[in-house]
Every structure is written in C-alpha cells, then in structure tokens.
PDB file of N, CA and C in Angstrom:
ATOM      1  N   UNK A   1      29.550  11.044  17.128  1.00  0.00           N
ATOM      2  CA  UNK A   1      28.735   9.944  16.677  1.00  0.00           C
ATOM      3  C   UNK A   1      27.519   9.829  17.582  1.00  0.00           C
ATOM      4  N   UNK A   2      26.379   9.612  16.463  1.00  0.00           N
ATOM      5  CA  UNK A   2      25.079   9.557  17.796  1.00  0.00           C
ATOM      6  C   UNK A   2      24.856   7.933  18.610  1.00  0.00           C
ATOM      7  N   UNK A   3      24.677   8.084  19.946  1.00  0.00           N
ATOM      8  CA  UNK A   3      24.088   6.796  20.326  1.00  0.00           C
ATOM      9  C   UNK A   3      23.086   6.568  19.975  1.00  0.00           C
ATOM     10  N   UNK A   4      22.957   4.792  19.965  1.00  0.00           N
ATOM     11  CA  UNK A   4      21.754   4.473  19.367  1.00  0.00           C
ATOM     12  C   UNK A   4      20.780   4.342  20.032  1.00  0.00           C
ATOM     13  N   UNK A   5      20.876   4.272  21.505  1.00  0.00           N
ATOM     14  CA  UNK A   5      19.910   4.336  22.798  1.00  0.00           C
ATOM     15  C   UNK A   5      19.081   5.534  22.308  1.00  0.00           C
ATOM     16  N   UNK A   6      20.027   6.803  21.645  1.00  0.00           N
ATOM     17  CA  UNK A   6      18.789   7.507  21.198  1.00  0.00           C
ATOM     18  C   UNK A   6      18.369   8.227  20.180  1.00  0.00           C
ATOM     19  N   UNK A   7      18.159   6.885  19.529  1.00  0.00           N
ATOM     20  CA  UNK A   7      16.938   6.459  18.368  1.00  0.00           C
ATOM     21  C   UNK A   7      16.250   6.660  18.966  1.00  0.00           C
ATOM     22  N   UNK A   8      14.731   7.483  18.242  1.00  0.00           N
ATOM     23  CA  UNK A   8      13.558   7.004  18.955  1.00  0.00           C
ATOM     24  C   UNK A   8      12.887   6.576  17.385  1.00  0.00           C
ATOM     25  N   UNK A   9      11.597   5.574  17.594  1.00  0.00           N
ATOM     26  CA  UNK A   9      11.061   4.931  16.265  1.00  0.00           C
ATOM     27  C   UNK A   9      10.092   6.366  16.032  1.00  0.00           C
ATOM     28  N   UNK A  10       9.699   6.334  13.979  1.00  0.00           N
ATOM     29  CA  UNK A  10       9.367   7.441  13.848  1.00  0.00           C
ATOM     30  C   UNK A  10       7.818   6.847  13.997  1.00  0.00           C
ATOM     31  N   UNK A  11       7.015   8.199  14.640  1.00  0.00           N
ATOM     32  CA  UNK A  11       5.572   7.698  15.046  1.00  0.00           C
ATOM     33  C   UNK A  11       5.074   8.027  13.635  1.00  0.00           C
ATOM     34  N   UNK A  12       4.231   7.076  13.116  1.00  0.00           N
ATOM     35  CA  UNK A  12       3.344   7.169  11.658  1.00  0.00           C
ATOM     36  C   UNK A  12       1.622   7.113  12.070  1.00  0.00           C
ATOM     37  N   UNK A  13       0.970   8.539  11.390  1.00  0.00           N
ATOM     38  CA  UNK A  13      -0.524   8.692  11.993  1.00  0.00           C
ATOM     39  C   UNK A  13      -1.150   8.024  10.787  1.00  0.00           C
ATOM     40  N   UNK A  14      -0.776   7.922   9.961  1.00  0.00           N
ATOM     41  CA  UNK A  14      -1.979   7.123   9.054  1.00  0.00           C
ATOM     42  C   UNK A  14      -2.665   6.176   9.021  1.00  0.00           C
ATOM     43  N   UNK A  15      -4.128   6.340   8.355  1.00  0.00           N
ATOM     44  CA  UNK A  15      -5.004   5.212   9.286  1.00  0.00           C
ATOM     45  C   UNK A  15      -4.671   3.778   8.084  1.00  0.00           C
ATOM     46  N   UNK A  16      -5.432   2.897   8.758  1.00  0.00           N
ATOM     47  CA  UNK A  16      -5.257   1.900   7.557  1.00  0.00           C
ATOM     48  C   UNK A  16      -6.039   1.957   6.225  1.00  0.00           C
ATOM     49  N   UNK A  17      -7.381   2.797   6.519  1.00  0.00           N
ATOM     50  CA  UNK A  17      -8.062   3.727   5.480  1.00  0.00           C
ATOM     51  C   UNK A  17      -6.903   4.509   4.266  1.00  0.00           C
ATOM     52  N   UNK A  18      -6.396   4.889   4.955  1.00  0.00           N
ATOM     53  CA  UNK A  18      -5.260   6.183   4.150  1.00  0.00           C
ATOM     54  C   UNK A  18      -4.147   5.021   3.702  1.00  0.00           C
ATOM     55  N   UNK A  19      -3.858   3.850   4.152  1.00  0.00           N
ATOM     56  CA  UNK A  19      -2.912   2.858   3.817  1.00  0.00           C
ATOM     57  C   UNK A  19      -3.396   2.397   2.178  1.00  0.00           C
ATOM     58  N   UNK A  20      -4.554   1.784   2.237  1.00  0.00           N
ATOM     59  CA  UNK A  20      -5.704   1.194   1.333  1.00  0.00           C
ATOM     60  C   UNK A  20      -5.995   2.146   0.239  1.00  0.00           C
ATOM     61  N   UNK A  21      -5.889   3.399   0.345  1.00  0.00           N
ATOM     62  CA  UNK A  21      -6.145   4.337  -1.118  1.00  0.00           C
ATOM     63  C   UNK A  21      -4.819   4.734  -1.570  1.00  0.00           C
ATOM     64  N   UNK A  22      -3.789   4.592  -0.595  1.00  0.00           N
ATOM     65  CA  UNK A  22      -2.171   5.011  -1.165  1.00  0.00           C
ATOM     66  C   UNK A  22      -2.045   3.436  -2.169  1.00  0.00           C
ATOM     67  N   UNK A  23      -1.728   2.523  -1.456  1.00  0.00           N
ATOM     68  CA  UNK A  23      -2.181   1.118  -2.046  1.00  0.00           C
ATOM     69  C   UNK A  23      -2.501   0.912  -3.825  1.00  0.00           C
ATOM     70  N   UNK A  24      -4.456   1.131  -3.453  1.00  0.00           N
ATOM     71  CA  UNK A  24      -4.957   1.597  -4.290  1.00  0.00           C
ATOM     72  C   UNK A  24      -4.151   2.474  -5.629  1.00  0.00           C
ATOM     73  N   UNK A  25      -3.631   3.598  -5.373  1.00  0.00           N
ATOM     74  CA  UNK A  25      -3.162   4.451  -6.328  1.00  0.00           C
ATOM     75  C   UNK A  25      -1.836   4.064  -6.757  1.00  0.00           C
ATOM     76  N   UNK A  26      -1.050   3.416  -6.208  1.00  0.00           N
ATOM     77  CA  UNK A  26       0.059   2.743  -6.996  1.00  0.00           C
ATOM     78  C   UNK A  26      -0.179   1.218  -7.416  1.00  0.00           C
ATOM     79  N   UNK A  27      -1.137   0.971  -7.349  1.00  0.00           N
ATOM     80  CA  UNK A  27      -1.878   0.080  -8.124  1.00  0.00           C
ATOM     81  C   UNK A  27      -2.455   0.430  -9.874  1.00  0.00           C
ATOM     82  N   UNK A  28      -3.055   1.377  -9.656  1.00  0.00           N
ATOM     83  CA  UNK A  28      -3.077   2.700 -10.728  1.00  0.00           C
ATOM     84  C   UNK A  28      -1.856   2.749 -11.536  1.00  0.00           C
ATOM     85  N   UNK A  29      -1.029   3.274 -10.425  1.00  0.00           N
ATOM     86  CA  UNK A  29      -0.067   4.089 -11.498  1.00  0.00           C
ATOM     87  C   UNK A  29       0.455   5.212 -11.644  1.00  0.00           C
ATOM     88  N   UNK A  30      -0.814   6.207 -10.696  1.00  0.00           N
ATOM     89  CA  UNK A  30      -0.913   7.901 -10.913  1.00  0.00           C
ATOM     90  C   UNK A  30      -0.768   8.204  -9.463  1.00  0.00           C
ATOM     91  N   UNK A  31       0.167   9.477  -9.558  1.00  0.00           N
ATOM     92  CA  UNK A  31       0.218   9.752  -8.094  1.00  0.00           C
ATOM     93  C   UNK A  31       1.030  11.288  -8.218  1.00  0.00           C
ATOM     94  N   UNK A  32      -0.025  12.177  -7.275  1.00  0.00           N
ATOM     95  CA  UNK A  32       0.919  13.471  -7.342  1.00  0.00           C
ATOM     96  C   UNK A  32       1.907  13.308  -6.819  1.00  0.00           C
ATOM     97  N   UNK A  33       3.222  13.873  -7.181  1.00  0.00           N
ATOM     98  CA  UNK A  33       4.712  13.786  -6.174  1.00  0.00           C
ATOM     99  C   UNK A  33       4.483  14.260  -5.188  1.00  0.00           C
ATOM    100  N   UNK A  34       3.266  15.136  -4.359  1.00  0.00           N
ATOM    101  CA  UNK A  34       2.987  15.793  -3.344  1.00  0.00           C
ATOM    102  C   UNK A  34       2.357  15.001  -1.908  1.00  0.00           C
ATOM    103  N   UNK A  35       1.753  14.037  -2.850  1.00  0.00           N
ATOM    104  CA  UNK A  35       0.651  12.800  -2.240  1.00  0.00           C
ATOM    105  C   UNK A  35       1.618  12.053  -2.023  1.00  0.00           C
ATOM    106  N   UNK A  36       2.689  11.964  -2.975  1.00  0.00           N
ATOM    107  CA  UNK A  36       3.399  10.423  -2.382  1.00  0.00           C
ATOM    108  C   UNK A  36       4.462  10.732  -1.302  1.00  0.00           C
ATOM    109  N   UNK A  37       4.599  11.747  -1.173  1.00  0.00           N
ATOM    110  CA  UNK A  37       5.854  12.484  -0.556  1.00  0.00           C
ATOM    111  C   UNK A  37       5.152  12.343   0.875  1.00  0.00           C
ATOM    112  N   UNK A  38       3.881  12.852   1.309  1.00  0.00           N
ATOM    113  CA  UNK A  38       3.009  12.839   2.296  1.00  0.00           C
ATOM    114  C   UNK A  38       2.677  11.351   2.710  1.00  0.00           C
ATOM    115  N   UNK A  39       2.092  10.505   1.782  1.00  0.00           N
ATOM    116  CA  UNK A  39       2.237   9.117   2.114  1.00  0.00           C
ATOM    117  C   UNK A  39       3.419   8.793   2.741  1.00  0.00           C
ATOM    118  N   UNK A  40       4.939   8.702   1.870  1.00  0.00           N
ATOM    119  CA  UNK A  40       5.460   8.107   2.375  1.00  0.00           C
ATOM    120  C   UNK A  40       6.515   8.744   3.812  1.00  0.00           C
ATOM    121  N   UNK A  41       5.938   9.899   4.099  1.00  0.00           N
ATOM    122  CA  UNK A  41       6.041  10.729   5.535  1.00  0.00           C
ATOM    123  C   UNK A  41       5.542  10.065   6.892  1.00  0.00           C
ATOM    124  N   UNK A  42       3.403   9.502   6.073  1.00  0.00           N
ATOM    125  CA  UNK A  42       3.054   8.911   7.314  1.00  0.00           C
ATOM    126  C   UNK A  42       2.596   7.634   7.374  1.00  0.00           C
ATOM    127  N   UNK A  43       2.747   6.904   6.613  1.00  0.00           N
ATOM    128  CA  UNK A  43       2.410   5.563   6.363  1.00  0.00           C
ATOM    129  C   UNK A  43       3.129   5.273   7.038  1.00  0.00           C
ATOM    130  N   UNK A  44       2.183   3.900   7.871  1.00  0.00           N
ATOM    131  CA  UNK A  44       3.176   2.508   8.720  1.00  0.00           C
ATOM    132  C   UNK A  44       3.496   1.680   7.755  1.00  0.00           C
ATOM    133  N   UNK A  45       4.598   1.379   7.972  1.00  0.00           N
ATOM    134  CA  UNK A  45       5.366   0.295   6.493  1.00  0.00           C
ATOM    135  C   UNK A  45       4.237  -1.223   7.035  1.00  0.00           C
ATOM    136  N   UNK A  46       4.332  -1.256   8.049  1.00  0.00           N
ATOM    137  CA  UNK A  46       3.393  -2.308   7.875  1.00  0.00           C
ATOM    138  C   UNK A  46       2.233  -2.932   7.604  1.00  0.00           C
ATOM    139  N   UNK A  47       1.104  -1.509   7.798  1.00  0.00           N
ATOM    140  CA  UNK A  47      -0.066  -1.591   6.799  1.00  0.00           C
ATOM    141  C   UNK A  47       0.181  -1.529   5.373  1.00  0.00           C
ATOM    142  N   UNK A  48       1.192  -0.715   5.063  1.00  0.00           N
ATOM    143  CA  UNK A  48       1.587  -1.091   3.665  1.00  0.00           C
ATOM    144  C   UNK A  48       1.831  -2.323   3.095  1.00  0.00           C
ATOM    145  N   UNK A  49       2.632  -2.641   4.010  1.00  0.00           N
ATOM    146  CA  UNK A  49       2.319  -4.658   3.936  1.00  0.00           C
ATOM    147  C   UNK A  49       1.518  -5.102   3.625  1.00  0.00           C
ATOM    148  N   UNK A  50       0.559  -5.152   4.711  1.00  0.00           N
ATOM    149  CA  UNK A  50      -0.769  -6.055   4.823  1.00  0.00           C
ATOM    150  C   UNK A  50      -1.618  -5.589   3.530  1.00  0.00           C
ATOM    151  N   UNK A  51      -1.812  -4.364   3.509  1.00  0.00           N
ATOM    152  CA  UNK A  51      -2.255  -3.559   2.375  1.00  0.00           C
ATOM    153  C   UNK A  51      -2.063  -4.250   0.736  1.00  0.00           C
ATOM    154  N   UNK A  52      -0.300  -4.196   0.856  1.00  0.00           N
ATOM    155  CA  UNK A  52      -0.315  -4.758  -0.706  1.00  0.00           C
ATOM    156  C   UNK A  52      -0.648  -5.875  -0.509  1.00  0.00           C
ATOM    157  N   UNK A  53      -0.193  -6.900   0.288  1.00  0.00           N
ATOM    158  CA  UNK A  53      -0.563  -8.143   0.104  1.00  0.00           C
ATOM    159  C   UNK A  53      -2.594  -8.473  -0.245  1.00  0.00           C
ATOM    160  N   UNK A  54      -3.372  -7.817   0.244  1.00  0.00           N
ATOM    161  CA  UNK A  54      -4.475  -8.005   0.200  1.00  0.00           C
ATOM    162  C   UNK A  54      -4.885  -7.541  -1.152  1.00  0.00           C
ATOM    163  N   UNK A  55      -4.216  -6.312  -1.562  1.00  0.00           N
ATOM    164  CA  UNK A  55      -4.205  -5.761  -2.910  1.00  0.00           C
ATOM    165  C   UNK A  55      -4.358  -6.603  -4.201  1.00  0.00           C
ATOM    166  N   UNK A  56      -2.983  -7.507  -3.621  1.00  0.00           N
ATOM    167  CA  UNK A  56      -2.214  -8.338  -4.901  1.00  0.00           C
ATOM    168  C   UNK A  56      -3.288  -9.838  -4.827  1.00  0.00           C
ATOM    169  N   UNK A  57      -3.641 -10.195  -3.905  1.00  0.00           N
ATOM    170  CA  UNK A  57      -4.809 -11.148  -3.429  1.00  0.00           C
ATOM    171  C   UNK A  57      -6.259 -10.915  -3.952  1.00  0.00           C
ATOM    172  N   UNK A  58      -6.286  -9.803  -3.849  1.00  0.00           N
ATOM    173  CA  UNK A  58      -7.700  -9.168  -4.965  1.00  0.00           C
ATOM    174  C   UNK A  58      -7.510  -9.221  -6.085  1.00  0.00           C
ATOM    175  N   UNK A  59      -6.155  -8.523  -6.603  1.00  0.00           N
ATOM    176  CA  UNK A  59      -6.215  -8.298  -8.031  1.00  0.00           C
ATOM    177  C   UNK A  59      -5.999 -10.280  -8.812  1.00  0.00           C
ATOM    178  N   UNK A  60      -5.214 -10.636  -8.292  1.00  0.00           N
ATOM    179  CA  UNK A  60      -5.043 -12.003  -8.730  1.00  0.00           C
ATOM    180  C   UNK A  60      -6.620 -12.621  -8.633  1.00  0.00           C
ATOM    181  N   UNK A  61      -6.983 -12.650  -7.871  1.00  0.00           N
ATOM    182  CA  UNK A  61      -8.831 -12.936  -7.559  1.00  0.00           C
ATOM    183  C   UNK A  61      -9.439 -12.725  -9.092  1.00  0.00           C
ATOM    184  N   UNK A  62      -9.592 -11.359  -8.815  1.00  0.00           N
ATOM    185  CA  UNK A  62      -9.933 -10.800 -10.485  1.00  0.00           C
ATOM    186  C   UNK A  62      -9.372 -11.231 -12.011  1.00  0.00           C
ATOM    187  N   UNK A  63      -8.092 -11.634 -12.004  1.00  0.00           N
ATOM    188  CA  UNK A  63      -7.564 -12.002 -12.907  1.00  0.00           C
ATOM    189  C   UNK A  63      -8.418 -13.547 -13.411  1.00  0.00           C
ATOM    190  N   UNK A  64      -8.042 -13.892 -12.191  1.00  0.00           N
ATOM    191  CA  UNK A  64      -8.667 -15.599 -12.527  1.00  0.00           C
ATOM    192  C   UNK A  64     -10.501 -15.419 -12.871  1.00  0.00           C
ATOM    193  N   UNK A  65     -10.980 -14.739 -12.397  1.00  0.00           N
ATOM    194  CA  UNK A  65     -12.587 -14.866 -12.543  1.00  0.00           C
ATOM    195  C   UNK A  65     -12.834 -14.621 -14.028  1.00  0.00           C
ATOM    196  N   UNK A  66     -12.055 -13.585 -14.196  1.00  0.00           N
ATOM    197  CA  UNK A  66     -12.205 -13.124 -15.774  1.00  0.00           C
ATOM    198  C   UNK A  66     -11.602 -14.157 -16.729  1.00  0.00           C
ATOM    199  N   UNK A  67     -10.505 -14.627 -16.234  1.00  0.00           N
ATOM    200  CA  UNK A  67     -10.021 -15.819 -17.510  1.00  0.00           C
ATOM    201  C   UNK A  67     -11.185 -17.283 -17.193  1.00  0.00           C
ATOM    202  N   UNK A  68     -11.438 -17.302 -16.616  1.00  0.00           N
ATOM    203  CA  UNK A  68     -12.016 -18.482 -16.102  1.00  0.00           C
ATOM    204  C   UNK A  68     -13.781 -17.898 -17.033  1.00  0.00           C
ATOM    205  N   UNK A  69     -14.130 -16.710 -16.774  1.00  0.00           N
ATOM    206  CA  UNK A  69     -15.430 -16.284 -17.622  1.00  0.00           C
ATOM    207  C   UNK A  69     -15.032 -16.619 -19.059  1.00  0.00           C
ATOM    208  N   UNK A  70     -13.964 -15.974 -19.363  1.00  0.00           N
ATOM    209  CA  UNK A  70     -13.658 -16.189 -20.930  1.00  0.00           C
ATOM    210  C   UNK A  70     -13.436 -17.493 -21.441  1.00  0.00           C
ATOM    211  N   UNK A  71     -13.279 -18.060 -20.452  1.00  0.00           N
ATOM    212  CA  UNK A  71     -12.439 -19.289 -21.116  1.00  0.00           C
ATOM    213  C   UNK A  71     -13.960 -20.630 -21.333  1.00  0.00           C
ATOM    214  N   UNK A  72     -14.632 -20.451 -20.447  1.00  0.00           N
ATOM    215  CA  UNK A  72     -16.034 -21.131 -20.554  1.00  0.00           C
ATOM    216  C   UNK A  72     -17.093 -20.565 -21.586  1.00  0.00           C
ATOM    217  N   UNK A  73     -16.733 -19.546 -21.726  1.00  0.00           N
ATOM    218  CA  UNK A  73     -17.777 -19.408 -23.319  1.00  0.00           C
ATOM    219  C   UNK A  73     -17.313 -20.014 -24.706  1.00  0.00           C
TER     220      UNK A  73
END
C-alpha cells in the first residue's frame, strides 16, 4: 500500500489564457478528443473554476441584453 506522505500534487503548466479558450470551446460544444485529453492533462482545476464562472457571468450578461433589446421594441 502506498503512503500518502508520498503523494506529491500534480504540477499543471497551463496558462489562464489556455484555461479561457478550453472554457470557451466547451461552451461551443466542439472539441477534438486530442485537445481535450491535453486540456484535461494540464489545466489547473481552479482556473477552470474561475474560468467557468466568468464564462457563465458573460453568457447570462448576454442573455439578458438581448431579451431586454427585444423586449423594448
């Protein structure tokens, strides 16, 4: 059985740039199995966080501007 003293945490190089277009593309929808496999290799789960949350904060943004345009004409 392994000790857990040695765990070490896995180091993730992706920038928050590279967080924001992975983001981006499952926002989409479309994604090579090659790209996501690589994403989810080096992505920090926690820019992924911050990431969707800002995502879902935009897109809701957008939602409302547009009903709110339509709805005043």
């Amino acid at each position: 059985m392994s000790d857990p003293k040695d765990v070490s945490p896995i180091k993730r190089k992706a920038s928050f740039g590279a967080t924001v277009k992975a983001i981006l593309w499952a926002f989409f929808g479309v994604r090579k199995k090659e790209d996501y496999e690589s994403d989810a290799a080096g992505l920090n789960p926690v820019h992924v966080v911050i990431a969707g949350i800002i995502g879902a904060a935009i897109f809701i943004a957008i939602l409302l501007t547009i009903v709110k345009l339509v709805v005043a004409k």
